[in-house]
N, C-alpha and C. Protein backbone atom coordinates (compact mmCIF):
# COMPACT_ATOMS: atom_id res chain seq x y z
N UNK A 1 3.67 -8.60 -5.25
CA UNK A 1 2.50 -8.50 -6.09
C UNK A 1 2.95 -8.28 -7.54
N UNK A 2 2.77 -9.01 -8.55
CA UNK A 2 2.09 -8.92 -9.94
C UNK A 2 2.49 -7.56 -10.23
N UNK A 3 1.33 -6.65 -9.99
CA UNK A 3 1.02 -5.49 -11.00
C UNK A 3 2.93 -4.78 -10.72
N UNK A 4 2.95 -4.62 -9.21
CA UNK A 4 3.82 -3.36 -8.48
C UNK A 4 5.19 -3.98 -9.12
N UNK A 5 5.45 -5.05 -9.19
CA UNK A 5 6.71 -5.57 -10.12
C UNK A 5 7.08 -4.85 -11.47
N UNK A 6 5.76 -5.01 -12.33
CA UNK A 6 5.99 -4.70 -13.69
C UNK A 6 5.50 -3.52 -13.78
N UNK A 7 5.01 -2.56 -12.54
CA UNK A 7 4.58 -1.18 -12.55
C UNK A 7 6.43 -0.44 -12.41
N UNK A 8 6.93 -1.08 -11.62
CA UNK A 8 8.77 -0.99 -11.20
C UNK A 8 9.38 -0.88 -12.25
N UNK A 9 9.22 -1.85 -13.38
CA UNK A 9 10.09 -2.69 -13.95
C UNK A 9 9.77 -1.15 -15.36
N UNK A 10 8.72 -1.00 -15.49
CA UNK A 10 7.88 -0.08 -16.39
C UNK A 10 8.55 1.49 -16.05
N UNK A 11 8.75 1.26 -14.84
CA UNK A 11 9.24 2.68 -14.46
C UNK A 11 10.25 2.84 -14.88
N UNK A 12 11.54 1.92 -14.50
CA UNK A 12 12.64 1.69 -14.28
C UNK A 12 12.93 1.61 -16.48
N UNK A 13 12.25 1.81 -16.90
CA UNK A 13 12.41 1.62 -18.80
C UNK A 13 11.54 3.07 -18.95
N UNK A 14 10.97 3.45 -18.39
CA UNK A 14 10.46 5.19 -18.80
C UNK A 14 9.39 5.05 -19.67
N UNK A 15 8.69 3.81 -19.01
CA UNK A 15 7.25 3.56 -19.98
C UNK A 15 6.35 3.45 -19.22
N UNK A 16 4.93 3.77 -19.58
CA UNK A 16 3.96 4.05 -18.36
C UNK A 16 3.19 2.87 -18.76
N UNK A 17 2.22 1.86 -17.82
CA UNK A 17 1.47 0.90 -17.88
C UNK A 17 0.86 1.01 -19.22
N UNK A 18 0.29 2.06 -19.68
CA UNK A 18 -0.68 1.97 -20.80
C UNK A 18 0.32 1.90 -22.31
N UNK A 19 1.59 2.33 -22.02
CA UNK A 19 2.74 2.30 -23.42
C UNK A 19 3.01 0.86 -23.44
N UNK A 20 2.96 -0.06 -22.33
CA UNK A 20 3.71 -1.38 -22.50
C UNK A 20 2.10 -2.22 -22.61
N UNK A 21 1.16 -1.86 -22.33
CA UNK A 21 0.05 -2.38 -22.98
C UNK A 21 -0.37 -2.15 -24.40
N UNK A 22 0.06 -1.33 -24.99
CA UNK A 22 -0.25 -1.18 -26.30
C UNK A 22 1.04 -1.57 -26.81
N UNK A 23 2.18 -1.90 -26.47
CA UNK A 23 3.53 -2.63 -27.16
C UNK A 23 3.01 -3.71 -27.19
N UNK A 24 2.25 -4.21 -26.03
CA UNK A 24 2.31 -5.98 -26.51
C UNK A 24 0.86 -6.01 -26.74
N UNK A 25 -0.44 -4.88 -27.67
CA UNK A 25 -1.02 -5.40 -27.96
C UNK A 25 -2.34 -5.71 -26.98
N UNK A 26 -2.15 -5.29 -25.77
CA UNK A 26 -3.41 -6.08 -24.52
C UNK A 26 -4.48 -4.65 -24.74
N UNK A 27 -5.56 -5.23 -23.91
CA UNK A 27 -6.56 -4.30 -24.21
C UNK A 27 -6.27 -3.33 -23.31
N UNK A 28 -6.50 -1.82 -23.22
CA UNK A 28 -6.17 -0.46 -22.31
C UNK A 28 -6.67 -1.34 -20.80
N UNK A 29 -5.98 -0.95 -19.82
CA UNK A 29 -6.43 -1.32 -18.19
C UNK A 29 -6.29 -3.15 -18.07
N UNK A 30 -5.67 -3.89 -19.11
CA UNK A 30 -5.51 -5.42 -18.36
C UNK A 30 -4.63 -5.25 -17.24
N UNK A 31 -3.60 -4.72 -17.26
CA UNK A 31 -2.61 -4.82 -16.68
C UNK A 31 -3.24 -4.13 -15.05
N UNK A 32 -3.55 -3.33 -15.49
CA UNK A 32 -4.11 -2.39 -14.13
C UNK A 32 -4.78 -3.32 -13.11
N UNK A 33 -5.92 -4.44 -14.42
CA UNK A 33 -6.92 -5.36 -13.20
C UNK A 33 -5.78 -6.32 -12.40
N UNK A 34 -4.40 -6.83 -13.05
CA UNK A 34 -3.75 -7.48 -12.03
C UNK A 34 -3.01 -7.07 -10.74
N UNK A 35 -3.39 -5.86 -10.59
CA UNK A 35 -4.23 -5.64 -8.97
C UNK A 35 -4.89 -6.35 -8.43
N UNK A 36 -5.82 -6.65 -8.78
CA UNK A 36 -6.86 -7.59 -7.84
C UNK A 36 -6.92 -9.04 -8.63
N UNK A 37 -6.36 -9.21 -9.79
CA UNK A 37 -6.92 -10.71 -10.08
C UNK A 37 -5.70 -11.12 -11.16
N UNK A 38 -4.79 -12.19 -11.32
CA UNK A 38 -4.15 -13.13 -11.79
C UNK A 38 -4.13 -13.34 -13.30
N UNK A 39 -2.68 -12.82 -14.18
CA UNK A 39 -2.70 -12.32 -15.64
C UNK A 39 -2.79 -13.52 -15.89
N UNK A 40 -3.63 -14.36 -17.43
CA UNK A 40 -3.13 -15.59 -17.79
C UNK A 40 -1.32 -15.59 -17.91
N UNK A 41 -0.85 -16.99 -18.39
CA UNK A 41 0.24 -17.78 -18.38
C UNK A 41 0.82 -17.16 -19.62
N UNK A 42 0.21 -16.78 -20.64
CA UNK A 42 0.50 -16.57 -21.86
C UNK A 42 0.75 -15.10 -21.79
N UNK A 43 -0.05 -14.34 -21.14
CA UNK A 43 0.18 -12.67 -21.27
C UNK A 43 1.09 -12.32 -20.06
N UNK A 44 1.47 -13.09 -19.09
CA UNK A 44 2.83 -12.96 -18.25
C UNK A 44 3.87 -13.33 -19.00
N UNK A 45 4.06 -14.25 -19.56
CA UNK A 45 5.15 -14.22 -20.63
C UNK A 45 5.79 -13.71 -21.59
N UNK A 46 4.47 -12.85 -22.40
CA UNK A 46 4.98 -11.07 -23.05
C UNK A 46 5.56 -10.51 -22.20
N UNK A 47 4.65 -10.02 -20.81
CA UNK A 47 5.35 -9.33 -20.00
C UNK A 47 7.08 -9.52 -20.03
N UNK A 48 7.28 -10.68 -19.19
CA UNK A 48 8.48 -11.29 -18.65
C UNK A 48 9.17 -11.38 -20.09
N UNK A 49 9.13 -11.19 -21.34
CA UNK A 49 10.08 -11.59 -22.41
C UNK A 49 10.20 -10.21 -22.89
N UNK A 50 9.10 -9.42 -22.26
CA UNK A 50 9.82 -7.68 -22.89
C UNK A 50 10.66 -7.07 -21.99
N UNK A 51 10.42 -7.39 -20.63
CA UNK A 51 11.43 -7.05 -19.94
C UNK A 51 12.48 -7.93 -19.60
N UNK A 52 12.54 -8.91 -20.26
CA UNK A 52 14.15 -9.56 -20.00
C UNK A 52 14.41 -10.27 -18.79
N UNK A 53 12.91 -10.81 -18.38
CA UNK A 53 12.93 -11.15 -17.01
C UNK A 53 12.24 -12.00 -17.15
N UNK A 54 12.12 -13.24 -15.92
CA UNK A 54 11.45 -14.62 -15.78
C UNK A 54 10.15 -14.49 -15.26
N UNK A 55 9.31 -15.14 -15.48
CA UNK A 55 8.05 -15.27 -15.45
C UNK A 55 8.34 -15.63 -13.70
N UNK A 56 9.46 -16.11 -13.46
CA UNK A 56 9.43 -16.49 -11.46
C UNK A 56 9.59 -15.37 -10.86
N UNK A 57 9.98 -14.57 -11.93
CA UNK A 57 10.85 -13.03 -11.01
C UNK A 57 9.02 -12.18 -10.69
N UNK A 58 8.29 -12.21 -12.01
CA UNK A 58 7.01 -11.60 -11.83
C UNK A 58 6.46 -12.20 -10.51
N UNK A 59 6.30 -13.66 -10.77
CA UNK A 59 5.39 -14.01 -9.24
C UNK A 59 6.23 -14.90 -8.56
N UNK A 60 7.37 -14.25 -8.24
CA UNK A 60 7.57 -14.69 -6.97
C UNK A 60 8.50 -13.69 -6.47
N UNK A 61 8.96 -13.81 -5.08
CA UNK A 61 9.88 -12.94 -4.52
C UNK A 61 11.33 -13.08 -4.81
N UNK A 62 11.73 -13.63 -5.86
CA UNK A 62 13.11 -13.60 -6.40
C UNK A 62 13.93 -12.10 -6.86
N UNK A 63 15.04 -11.95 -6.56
CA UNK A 63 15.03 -10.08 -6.93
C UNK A 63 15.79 -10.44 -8.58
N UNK A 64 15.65 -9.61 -8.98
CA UNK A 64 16.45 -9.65 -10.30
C UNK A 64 16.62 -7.97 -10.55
N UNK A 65 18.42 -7.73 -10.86
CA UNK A 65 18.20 -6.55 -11.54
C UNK A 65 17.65 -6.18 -12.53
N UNK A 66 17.21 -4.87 -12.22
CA UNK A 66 16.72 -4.29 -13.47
C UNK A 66 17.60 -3.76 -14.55
């Protein structure tokens, strides 16, 4: 899943969901709704370019260190 990746990935950097939502700018709780529903193409790619990681590693089961 989406969220539990970059909830990991968030952990694993000592930043809590709402610090890496206001780094890149998203509104408070986007990140939270991809729990239940699918980030656009464009705001997975902040994601995946702040953490140094591929947009395949977010959605898919590929492992990548952290």
């Amino acid at each position: 899943m989406i969220y539990d990746k970059i909830k990991k990935l968030a952990d694993a950097k000592g930043i809590s969901i709402n610090q890496l939502e206001r780094d890149l700018d998203f509104s408070s709780s986007s990140i939270s709704k991809w729990k239940s529903s699918n980030p656009t193409s464009s705001k997975l790619k902040q994601v995946a370019s702040y953490f140094g990681v591929t947009m395949d590693y977010l959605i898919d089961n590929e492992k990548q260190e952290v």
